[in-house]
N, C-alpha and C. Protein backbone atom coordinates (compact mmCIF):
# COMPACT_ATOMS: atom_id res chain seq x y z
N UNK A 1 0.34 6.49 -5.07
CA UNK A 1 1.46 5.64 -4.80
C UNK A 1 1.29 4.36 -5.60
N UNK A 2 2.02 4.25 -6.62
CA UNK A 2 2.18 3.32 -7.23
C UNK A 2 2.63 1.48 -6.49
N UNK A 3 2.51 0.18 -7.08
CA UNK A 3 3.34 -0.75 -6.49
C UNK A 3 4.69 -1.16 -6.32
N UNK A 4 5.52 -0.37 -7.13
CA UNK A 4 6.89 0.03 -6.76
C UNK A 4 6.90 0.78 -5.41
N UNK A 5 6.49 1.71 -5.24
CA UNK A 5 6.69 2.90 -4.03
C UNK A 5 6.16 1.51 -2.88
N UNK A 6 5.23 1.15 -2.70
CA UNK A 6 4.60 0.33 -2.09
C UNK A 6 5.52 -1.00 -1.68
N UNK A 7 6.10 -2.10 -2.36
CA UNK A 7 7.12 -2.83 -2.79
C UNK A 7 8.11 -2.58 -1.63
N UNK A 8 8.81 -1.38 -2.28
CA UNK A 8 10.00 -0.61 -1.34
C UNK A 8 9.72 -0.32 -0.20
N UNK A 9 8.84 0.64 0.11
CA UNK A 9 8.63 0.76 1.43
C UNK A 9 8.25 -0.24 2.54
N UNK A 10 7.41 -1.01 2.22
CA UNK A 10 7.95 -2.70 3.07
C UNK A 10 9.09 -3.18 3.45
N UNK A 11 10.22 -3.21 2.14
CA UNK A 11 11.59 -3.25 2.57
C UNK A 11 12.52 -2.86 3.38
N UNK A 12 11.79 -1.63 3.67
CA UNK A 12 12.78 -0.41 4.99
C UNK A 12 12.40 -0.95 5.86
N UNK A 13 13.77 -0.82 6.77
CA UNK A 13 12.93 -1.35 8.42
C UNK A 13 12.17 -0.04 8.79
N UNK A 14 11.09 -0.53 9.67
CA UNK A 14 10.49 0.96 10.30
C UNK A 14 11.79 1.91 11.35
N UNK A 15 12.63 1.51 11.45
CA UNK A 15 13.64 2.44 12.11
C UNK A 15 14.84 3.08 11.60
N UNK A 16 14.44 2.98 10.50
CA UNK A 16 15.08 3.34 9.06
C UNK A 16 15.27 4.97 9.04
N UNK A 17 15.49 5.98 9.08
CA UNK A 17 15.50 6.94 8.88
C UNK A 17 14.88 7.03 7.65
N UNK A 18 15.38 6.71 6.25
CA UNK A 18 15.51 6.82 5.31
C UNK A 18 13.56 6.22 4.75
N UNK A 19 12.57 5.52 5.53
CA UNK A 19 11.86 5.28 5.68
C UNK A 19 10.60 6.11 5.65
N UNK A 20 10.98 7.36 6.66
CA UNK A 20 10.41 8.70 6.48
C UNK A 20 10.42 9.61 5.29
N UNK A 21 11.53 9.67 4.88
CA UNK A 21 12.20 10.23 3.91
C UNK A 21 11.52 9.95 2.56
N UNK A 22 11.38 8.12 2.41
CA UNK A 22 10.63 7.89 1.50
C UNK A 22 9.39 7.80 1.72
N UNK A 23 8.76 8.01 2.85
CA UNK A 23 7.10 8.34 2.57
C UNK A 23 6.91 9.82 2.35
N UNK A 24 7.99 10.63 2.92
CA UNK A 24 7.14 11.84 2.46
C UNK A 24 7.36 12.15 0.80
N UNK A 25 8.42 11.49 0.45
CA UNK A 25 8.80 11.91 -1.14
C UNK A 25 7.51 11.53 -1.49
N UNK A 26 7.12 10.00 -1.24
CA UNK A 26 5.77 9.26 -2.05
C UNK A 26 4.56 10.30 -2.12
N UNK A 27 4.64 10.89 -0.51
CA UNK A 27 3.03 11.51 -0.49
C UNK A 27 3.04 13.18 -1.38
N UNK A 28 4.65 13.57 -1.67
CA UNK A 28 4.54 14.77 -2.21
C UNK A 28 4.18 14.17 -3.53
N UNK A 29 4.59 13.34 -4.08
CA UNK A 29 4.78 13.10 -5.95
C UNK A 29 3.17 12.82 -5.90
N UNK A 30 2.62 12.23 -5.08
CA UNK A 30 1.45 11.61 -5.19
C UNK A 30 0.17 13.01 -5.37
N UNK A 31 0.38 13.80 -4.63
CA UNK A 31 -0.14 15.24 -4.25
C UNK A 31 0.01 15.54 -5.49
N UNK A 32 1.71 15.25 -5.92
CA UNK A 32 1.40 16.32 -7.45
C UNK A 32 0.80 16.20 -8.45
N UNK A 33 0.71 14.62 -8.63
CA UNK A 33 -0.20 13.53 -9.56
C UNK A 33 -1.53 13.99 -9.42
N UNK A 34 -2.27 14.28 -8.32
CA UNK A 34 -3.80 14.38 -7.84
C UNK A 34 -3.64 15.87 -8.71
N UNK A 35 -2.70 16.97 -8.10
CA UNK A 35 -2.75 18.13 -8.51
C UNK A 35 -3.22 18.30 -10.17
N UNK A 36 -2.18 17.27 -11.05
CA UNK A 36 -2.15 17.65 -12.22
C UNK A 36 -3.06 16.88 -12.96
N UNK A 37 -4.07 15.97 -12.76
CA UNK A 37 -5.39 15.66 -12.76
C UNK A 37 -6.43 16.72 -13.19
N UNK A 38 -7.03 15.78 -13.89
CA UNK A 38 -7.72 16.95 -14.96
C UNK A 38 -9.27 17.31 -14.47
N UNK A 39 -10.03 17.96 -14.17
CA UNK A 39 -11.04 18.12 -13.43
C UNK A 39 -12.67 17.20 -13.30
N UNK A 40 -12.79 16.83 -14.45
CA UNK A 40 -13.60 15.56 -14.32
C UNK A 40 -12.82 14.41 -13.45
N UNK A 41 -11.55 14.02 -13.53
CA UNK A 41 -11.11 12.96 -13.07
C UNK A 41 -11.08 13.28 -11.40
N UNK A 42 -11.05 14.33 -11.56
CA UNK A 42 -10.57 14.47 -9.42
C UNK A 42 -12.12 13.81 -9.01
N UNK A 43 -13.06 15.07 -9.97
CA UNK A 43 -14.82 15.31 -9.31
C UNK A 43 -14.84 13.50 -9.08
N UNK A 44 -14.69 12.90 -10.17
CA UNK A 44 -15.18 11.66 -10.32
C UNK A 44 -14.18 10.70 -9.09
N UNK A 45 -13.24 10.92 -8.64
CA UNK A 45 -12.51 10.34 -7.20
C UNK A 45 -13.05 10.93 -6.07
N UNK A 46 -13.40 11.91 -6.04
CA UNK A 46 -14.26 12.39 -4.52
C UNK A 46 -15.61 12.21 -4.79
N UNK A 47 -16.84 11.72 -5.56
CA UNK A 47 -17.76 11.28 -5.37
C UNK A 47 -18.18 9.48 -4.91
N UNK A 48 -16.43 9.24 -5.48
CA UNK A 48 -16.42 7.61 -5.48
C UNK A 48 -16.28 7.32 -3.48
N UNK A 49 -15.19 8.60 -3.00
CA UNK A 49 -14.75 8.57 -1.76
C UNK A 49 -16.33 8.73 -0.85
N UNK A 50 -16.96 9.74 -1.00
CA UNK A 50 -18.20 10.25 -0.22
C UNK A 50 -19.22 8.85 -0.47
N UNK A 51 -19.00 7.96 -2.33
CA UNK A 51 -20.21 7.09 -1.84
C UNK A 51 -19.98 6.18 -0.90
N UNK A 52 -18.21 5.85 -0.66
CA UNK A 52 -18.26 4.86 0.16
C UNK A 52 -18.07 5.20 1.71
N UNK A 53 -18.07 6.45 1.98
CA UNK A 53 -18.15 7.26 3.24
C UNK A 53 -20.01 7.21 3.09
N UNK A 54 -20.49 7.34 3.00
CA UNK A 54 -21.89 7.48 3.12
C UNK A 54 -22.45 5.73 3.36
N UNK A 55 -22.22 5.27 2.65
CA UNK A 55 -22.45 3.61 2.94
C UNK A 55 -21.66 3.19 4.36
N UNK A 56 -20.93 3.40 4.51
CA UNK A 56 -20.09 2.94 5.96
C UNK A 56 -21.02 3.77 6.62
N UNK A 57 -21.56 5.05 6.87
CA UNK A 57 -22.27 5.33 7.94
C UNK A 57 -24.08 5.44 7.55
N UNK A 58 -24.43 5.05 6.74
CA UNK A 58 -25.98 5.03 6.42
C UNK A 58 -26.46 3.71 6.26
N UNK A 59 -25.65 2.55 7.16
CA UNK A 59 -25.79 1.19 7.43
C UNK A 59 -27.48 1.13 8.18
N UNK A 60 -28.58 0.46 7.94
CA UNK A 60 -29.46 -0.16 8.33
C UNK A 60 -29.38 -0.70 9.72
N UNK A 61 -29.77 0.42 10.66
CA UNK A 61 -29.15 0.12 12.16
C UNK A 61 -29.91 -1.42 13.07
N UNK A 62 -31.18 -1.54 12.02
CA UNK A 62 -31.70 -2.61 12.73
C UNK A 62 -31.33 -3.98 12.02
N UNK A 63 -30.10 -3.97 10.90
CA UNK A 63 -29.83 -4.74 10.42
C UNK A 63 -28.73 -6.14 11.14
N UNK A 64 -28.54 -5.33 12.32
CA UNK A 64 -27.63 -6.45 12.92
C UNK A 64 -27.94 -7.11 14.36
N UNK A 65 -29.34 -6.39 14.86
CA UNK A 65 -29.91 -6.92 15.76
C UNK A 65 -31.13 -8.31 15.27
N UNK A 66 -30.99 -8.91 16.21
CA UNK A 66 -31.86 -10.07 16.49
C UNK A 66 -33.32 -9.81 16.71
């Protein structure tokens, strides 16, 4: 989702019908974008996702006690 798509959708009221309408268009075009992504580029977005999923939970548990 680009900052146009982003932009706009702020603009809708949330009781917008038309609101829905434009998130699901966003999340299909967006799907198709990921789809047509070339295979180094995906590998290299899901290792970026897992390092920062792995840091959020492999936090230093005695790091926030006293």
């Amino acid at each position: 989702m680009d900052d146009k798509f982003i932009k706009e959708l702020r603009e809708i009221s949330r009781d917008d019908r038309r609101r829905s309408e434009f998130m699901i268009q966003g999340l299909k075009e967006t799907l198709q974008e990921r789809k047509e992504e070339g295979l180094l580029k995906r590998w290299i977005r899901r290792k970026k996702t897992e390092k920062k999923i792995s840091q959020r939970f492999n936090q230093d548990p005695h790091s926030n006690q006293k």
